[in-house]
Protein backbone atom coordinates (compact mmCIF):
# COMPACT_ATOMS: atom_id res chain seq x y z
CA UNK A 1 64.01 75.66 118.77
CA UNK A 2 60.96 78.24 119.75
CA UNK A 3 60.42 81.05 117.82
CA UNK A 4 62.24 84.05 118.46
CA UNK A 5 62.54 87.64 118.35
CA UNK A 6 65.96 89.33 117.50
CA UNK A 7 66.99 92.74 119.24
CA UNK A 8 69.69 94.80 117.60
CA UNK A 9 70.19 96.41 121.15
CA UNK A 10 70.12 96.03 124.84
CA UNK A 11 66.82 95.65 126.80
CA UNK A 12 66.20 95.98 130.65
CA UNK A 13 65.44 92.75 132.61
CA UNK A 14 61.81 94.13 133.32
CA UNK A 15 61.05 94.68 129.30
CA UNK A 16 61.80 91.20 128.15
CA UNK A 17 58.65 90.37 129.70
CA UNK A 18 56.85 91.88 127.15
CA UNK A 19 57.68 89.92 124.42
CA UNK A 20 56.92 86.60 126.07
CA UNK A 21 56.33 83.83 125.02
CA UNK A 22 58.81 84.16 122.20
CA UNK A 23 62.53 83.97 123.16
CA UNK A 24 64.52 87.15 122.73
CA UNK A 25 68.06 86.86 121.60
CA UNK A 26 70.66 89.23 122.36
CA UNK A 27 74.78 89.23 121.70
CA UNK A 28 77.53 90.40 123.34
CA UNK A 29 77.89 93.08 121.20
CA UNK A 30 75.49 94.83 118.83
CA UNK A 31 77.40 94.92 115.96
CA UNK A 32 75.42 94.38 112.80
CA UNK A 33 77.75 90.66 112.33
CA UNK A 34 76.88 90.05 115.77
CA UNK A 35 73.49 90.26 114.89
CA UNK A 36 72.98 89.21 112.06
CA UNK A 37 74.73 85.82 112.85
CA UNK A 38 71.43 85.64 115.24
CA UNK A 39 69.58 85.43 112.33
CA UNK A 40 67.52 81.92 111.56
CA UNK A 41 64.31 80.45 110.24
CA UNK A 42 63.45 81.06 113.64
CA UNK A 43 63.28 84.52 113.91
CA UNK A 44 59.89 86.30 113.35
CA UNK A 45 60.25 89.09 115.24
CA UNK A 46 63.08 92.37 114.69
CA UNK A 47 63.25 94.78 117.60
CA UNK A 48 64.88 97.39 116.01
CA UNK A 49 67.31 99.89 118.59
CA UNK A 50 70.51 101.57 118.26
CA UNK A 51 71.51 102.42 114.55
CA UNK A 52 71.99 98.64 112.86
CA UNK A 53 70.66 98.47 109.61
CA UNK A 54 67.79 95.99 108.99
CA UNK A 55 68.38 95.88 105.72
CA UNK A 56 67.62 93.35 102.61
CA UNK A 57 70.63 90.71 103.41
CA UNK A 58 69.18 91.10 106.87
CA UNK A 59 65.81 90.39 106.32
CA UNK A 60 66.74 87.57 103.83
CA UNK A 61 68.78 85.80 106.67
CA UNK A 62 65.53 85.18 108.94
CA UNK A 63 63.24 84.15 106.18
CA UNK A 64 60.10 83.78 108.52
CA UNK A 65 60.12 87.15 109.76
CA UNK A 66 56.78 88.61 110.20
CA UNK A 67 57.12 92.23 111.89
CA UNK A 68 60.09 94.51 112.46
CA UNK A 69 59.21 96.87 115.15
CA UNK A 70 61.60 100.10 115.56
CA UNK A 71 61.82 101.75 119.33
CA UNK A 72 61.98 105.06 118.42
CA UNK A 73 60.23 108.17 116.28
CA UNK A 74 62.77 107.67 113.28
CA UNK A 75 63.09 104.42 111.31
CA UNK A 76 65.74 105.27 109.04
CA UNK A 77 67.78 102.23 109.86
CA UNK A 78 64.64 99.72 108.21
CA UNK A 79 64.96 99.44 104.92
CA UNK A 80 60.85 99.73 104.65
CA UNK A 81 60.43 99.10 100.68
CA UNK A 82 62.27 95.64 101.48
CA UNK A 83 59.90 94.87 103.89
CA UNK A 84 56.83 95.95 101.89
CA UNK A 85 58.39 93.65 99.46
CA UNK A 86 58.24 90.75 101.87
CA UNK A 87 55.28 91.63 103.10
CA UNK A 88 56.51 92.46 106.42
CA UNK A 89 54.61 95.57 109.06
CA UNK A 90 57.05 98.11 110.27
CA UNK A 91 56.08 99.32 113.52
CA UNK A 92 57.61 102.66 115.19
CA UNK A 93 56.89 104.26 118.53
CA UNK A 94 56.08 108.46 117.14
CA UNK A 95 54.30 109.55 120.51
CA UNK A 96 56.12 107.54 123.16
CA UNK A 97 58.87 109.66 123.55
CA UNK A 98 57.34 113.19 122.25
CA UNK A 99 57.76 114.88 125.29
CA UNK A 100 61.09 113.82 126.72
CA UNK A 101 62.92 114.84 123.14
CA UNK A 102 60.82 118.38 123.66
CA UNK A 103 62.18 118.63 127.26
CA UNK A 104 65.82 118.27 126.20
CA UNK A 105 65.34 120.26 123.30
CA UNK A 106 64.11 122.76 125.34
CA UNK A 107 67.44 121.96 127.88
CA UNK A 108 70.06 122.28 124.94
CA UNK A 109 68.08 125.66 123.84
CA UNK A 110 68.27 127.32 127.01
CA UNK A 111 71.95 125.89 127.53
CA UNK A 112 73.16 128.07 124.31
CA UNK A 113 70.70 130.43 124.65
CA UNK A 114 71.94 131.27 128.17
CA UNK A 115 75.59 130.44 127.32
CA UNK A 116 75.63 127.64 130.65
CA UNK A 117 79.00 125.72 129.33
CA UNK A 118 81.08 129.44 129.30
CA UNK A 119 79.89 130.33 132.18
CA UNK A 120 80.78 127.09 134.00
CA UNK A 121 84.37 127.69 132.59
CA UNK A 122 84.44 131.15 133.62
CA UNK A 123 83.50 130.45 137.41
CA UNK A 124 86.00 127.40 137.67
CA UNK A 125 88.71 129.39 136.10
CA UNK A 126 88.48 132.22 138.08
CA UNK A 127 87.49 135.04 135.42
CA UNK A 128 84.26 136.61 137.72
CA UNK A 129 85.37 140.13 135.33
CA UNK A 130 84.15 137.97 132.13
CA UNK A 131 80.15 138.52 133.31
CA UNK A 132 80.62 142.27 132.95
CA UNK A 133 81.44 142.09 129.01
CA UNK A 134 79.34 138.95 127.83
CA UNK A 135 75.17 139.14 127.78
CA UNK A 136 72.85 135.97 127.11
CA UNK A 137 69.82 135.79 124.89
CA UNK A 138 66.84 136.82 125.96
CA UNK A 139 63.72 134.15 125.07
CA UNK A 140 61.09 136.77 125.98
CA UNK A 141 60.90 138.72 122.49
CA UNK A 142 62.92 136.09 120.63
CA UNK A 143 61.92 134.39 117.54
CA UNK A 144 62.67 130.44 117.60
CA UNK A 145 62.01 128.65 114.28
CA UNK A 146 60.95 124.82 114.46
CA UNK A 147 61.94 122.75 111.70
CA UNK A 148 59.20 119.87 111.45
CA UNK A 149 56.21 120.30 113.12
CA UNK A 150 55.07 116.88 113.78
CA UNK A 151 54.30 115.28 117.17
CA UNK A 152 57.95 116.64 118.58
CA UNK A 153 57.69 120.23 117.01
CA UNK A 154 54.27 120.35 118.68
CA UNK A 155 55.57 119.37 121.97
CA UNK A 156 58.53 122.26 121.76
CA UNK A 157 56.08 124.76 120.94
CA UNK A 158 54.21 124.45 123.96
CA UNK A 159 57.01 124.26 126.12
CA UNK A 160 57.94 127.87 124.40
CA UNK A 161 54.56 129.48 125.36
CA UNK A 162 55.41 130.67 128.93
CA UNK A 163 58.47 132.25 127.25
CA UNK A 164 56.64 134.71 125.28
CA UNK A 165 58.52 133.78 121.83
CA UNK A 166 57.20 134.37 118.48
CA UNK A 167 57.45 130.97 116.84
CA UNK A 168 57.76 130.49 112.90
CA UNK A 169 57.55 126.77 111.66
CA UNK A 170 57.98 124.69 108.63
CA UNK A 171 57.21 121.31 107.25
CA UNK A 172 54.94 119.77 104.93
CA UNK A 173 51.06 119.81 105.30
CA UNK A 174 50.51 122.39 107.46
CA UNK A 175 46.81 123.44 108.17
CA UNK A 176 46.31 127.71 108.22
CA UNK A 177 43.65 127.06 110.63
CA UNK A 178 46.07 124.86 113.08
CA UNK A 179 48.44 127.18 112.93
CA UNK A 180 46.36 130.30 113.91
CA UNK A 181 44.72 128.04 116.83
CA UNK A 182 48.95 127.58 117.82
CA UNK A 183 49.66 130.92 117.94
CA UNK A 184 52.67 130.34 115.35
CA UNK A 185 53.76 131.35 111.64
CA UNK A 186 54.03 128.56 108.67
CA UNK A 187 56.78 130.05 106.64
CA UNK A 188 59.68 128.34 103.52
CA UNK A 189 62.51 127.17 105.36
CA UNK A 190 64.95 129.65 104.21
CA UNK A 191 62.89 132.65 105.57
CA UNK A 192 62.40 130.80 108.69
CA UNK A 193 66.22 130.67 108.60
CA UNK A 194 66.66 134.49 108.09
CA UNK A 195 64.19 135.56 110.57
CA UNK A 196 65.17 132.71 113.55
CA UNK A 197 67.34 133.58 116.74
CA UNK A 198 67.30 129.92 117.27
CA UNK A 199 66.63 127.24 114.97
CA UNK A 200 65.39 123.86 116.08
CA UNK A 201 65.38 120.89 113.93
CA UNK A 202 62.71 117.86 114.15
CA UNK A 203 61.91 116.59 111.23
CA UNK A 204 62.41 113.09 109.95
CA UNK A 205 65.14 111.91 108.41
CA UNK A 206 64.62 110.95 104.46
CA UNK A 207 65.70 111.74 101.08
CA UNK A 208 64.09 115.29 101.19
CA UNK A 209 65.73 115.95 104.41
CA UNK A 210 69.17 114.76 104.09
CA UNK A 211 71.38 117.68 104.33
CA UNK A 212 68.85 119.89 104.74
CA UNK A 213 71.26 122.35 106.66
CA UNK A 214 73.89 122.40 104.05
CA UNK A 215 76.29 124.69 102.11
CA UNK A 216 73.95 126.30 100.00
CA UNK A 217 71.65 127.80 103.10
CA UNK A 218 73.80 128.09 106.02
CA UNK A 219 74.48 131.56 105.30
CA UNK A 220 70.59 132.53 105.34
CA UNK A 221 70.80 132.07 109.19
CA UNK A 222 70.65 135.55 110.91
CA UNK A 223 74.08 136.24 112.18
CA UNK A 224 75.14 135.13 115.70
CA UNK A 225 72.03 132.93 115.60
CA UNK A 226 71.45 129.42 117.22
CA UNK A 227 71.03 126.00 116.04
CA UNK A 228 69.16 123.12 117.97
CA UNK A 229 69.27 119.46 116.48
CA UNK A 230 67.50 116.78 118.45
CA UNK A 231 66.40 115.03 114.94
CA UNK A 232 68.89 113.19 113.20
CA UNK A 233 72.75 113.88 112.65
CA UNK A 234 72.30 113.82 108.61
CA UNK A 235 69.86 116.55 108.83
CA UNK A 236 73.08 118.25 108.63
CA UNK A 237 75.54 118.43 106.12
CA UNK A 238 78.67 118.07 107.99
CA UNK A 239 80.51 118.72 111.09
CA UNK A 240 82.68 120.90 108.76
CA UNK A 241 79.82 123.10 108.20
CA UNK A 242 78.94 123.78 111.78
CA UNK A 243 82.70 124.32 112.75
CA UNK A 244 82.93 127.04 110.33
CA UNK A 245 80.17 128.69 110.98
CA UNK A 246 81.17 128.79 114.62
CA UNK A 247 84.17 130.04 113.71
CA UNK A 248 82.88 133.06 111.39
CA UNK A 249 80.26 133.88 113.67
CA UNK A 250 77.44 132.99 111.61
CA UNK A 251 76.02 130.92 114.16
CA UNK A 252 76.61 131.91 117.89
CA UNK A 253 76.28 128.11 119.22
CA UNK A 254 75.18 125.05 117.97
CA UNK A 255 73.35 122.57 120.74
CA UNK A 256 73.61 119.04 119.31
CA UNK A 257 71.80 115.76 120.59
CA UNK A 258 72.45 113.20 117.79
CA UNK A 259 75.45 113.41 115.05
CA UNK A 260 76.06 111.84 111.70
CA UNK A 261 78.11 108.81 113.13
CA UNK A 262 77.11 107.28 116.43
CA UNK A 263 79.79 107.78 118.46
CA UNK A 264 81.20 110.50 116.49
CA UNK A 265 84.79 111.61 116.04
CA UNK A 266 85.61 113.51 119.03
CA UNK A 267 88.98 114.38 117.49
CA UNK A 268 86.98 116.74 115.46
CA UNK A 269 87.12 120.45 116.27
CA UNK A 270 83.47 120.87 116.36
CA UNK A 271 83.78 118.66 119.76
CA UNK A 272 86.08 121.30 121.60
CA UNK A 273 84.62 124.63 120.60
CA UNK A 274 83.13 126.55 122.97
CA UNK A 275 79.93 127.17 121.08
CA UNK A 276 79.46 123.50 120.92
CA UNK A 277 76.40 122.69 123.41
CA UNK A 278 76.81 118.65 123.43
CA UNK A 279 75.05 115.45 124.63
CA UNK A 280 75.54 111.94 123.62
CA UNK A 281 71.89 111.11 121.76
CA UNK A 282 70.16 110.87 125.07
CA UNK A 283 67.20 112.88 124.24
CA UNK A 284 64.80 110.08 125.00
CA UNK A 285 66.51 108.21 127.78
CA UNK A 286 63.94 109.46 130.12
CA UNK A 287 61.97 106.60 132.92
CA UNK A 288 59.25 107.37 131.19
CA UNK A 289 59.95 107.77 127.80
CA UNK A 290 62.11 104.64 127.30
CA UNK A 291 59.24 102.35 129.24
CA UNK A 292 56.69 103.90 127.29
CA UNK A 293 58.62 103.28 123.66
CA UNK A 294 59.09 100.03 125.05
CA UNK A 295 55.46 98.80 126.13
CA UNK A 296 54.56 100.77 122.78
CA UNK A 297 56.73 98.55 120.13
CA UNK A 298 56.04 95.30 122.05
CA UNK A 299 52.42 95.75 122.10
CA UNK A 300 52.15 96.27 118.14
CA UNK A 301 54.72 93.27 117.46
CA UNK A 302 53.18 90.87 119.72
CA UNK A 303 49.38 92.20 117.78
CA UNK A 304 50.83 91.13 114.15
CA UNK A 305 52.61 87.98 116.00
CA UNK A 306 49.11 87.14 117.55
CA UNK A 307 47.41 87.88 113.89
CA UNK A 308 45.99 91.96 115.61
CA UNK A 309 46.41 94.95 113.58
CA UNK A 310 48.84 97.17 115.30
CA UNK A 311 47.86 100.54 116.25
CA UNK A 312 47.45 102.28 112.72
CA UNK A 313 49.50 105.31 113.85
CA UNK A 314 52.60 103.41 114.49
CA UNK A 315 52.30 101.48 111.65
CA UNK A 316 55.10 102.78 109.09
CA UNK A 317 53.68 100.65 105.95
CA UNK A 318 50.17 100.15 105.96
């Protein structure tokens, strides 16, 4: 049997190309059993997509892999410090899909922001007397606080600037002299909290960040405030937290891309509350984005494969 290449998720017809000449498998269903009863001497090759973990028993059941390459800007599902262990080059696709996330982000923002979902509601049932008593949030004079200012963050920021916003951000290793040139504010995360009519979190998911929105600082927010998440799910604590802070007000609407199970619980009350601005993780399903995260991961694999470095930014573990 050829060597092979294992994908923990579907591909399009056109992108199989890419990994040629090595034969991609695929299974019915992309359960973690499914795949990893793909596993074989013959595999050298991971493609990493949807959230599978590529863990230890994982990595043990193809014991000639030589690269695991992740489609995406987070790699929380590779267990990297088993695969520096093995010797094996994560690869990850940060730029390819910088933009589309920062469009949508910029879609769910405005959606709360402008309160789109009530007013649908209101036309369709009939309650025209509603847009006399409720008023949306103006952008022009707001302050919008980005959480993680790495590639994404960057990208959301300039999509702000024709909206006049101040803009306060927070993350680790942040130049003074980069952020005077962006026109924004480095500032501790609960002070960017306080001071934020919208919040918008980007950073990556890892031990730091788990729960970074949690019990403890969800009443810093400013009251009747906003909160954007286009990172990962566990950035927050719980769908608990977000319900109640719906509920008391704290937070005027939460606009969520990704969740802390994927699908998530729609039985949970988060999913019918009004405030709830929701889409199913589709951030990056752009033309564009998904071809270039695509061409991006392929072309760093097939490098290691071929015995090429792969482009040093996408490499996770040097």
């Amino acid at each position: 049997m050829s060597e092979s290449i294992a994908s923990t998720g579907p591909l399009p017809a056109w992108a199989r190309e890419l990994f040629s000449p090595y034969t991609l498998l695929f299974s019915d269903q992309f359960t973690r059993d499914a795949v990893l009863s793909r596993m074989s001497p013959q595999v050298v090759g991971i493609l990493a997509r949807g959230p599978v973990l590529i863990d230890a028993e994982m990595m043990r059941a193809a014991p000639n892999l030589r690269v695991i390459g992740r489609a995406g800007v987070g790699y929380d599902t590779v267990d990297v410090a088993e695969a520096c262990r093995r010797g094996v080059p994560v690869v990850y696709t940060p730029g390819a899909m910088a933009r589309a996330v920062a469009e949508h982000t910029l879609s769910l923002l405005l959606a709360a922001a402008k309160n789109l979902p009530h007013w649908r509601r209101v036309l369709l049932e009939g309650e025209w007397r509603d847009r006399y008593r409720r008023r949306n949030l103006d952008l022009q004079g707001a302050t919008v606080g980005i959480v993680g200012y790495g590639r994404i963050g960057r990208q959301v920021r300039k999509l702000l600037v024709p909206f006049d916003c101040r803009v306060l951000v927070n993350g680790p290793n942040l130049a003074p002299g980069e952020m005077k040139d962006h026109g924004v504010e480095a500032v501790p995360l609960l002070e960017l909290l306080g001071r934020s009519d919208i919040v918008t979190l980007h950073p990556p998911l890892n031990r730091e960040t788990r729960g970074l929105i949690n019990s403890e600082n969800i009443g810093s927010f400013k009251q009747g405030s906003i909160l954007v998440n286009l990172g990962r799910g566990a950035l927050i604590e719980s769908h608990d937290l977000l319900y109640r802070a719906l509920e008391t007000g704290r937070l005027q609407a939460v606009a969520l891309d990704v969740f802390l199970d994927e699908p998530p619980d729609r039985s949970h009350p988060l999913f019918h509350h009004p405030g709830a601005v929701l889409t199913p993780h589709v951030g990056s399903a752009t033309w564009g984005a998904q071809r270039g995260v695509l061409e991006t991961v392929a072309g760093d694999m097939m490098a290691v494969l071929e015995g090429r470095r792969p482009t040093e930014d996408n490499l996770v573990n040097p």
